[in-house]
PDB file of N, CA and C in Angstrom:
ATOM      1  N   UNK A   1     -10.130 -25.379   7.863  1.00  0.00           N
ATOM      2  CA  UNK A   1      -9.185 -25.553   6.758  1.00  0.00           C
ATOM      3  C   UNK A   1      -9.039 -24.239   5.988  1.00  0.00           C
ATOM      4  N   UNK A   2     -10.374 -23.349   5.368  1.00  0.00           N
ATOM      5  CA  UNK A   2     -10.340 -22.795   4.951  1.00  0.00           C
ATOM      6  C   UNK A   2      -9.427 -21.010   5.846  1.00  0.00           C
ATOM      7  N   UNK A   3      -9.288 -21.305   7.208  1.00  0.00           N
ATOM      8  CA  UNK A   3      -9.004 -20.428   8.095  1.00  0.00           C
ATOM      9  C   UNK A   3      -7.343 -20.248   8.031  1.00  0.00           C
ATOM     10  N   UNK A   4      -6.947 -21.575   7.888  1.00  0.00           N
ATOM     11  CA  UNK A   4      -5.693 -21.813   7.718  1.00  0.00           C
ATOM     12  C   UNK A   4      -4.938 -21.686   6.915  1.00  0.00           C
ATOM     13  N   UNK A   5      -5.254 -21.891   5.739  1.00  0.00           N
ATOM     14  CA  UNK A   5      -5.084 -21.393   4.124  1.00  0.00           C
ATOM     15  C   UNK A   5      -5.078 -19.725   4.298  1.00  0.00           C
ATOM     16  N   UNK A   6      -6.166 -19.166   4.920  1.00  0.00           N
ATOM     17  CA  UNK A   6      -5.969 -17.516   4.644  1.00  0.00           C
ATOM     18  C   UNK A   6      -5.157 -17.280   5.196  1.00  0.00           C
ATOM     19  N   UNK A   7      -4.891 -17.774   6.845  1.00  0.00           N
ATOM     20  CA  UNK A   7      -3.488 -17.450   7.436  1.00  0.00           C
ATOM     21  C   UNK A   7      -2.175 -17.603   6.941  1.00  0.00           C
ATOM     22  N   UNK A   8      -2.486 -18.470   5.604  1.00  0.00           N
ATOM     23  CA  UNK A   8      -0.766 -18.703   5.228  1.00  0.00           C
ATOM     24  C   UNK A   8      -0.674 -17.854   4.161  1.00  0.00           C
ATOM     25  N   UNK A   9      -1.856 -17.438   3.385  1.00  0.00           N
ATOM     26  CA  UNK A   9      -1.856 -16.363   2.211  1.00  0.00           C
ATOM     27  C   UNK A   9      -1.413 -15.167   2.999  1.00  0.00           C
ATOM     28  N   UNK A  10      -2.143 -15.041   4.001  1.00  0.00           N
ATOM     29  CA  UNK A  10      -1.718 -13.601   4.752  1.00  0.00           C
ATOM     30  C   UNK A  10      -0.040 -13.253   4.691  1.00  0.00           C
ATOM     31  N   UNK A  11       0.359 -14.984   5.821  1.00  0.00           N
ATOM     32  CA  UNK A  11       1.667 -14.545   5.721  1.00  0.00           C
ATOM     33  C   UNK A  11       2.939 -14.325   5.006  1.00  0.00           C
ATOM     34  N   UNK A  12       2.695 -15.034   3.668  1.00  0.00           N
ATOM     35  CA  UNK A  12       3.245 -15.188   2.377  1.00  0.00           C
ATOM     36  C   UNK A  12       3.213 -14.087   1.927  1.00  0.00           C
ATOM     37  N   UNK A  13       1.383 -13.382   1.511  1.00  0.00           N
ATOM     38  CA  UNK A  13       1.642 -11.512   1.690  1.00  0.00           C
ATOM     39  C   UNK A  13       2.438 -10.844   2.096  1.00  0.00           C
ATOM     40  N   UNK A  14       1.887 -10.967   3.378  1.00  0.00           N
ATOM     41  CA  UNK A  14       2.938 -10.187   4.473  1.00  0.00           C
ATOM     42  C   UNK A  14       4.536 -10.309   4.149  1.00  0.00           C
ATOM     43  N   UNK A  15       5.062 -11.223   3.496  1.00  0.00           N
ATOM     44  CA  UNK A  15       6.368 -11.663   3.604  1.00  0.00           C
ATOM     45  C   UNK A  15       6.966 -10.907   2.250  1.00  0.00           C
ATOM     46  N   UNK A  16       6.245 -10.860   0.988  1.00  0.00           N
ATOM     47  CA  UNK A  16       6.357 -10.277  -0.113  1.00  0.00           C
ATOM     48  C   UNK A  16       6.389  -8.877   0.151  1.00  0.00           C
ATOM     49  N   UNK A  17       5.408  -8.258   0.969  1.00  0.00           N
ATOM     50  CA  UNK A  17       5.289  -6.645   0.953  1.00  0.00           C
ATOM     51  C   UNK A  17       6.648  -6.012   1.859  1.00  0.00           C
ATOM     52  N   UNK A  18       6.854  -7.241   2.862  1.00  0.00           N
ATOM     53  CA  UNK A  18       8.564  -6.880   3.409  1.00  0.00           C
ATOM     54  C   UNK A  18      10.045  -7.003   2.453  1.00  0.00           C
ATOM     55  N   UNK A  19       9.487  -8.223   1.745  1.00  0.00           N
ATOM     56  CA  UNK A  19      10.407  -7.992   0.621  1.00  0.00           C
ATOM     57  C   UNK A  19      10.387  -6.722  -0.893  1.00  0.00           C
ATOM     58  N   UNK A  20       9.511  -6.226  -0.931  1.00  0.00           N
ATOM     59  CA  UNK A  20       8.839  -5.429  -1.714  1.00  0.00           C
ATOM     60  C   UNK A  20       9.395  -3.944  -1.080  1.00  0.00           C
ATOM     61  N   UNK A  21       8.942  -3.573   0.178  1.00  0.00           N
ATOM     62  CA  UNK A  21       9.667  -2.686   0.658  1.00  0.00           C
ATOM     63  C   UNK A  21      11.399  -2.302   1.068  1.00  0.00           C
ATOM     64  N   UNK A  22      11.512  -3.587   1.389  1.00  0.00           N
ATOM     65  CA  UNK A  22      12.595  -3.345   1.334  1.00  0.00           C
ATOM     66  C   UNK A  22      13.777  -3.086   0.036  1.00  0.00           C
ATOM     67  N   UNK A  23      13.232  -3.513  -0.477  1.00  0.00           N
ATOM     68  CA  UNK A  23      14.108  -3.285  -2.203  1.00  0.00           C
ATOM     69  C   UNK A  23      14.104  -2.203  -2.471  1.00  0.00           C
ATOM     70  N   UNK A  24      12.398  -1.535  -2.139  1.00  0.00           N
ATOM     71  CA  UNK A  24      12.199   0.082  -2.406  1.00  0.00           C
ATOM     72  C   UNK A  24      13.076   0.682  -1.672  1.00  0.00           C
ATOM     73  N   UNK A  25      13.067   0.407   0.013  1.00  0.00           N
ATOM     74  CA  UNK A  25      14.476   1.265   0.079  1.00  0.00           C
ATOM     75  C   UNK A  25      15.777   1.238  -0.491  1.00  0.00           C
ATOM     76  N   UNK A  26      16.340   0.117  -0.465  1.00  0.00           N
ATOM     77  CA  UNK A  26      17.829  -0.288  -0.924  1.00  0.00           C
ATOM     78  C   UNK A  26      18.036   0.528  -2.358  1.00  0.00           C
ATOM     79  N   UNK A  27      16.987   1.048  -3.260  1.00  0.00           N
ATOM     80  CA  UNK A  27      16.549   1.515  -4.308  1.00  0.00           C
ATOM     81  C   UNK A  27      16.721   3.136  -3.821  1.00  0.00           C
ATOM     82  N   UNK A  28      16.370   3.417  -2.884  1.00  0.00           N
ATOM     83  CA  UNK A  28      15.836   4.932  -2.639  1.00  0.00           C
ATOM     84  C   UNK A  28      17.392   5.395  -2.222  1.00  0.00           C
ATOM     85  N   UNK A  29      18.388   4.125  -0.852  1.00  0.00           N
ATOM     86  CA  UNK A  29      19.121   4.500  -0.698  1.00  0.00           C
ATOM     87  C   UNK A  29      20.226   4.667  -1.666  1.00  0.00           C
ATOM     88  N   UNK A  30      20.012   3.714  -2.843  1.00  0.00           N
ATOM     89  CA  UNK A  30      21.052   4.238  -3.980  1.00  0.00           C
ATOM     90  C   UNK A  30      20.873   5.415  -4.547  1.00  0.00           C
ATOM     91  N   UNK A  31      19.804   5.945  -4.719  1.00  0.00           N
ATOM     92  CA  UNK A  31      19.303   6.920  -5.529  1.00  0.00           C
ATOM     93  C   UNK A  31      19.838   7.854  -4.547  1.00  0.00           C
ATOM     94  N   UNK A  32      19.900   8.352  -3.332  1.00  0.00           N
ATOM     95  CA  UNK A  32      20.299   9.013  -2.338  1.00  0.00           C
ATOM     96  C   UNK A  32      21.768   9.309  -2.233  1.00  0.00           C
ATOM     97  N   UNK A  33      22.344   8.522  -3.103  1.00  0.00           N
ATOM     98  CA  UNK A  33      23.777   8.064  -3.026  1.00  0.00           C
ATOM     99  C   UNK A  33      24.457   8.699  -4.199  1.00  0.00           C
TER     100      UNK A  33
END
């Protein structure tokens, strides 16, 4: 149970730091602009 729970924190992480990065670019590419 407890294995499964970390796997979904992971991927919820994981899912934020793609959303997280990506803003930073969309951000960088305006600034570029």
């Amino acid at each position: 149970m407890d294995e499964q729970w970390g796997y979904v924190g992971a991927k919820s992480r994981q899912r934020w730091l793609f959303y997280a990065y990506d803003r930073l670019l969309d951000d960088g590419w305006l600034a570029a602009v």
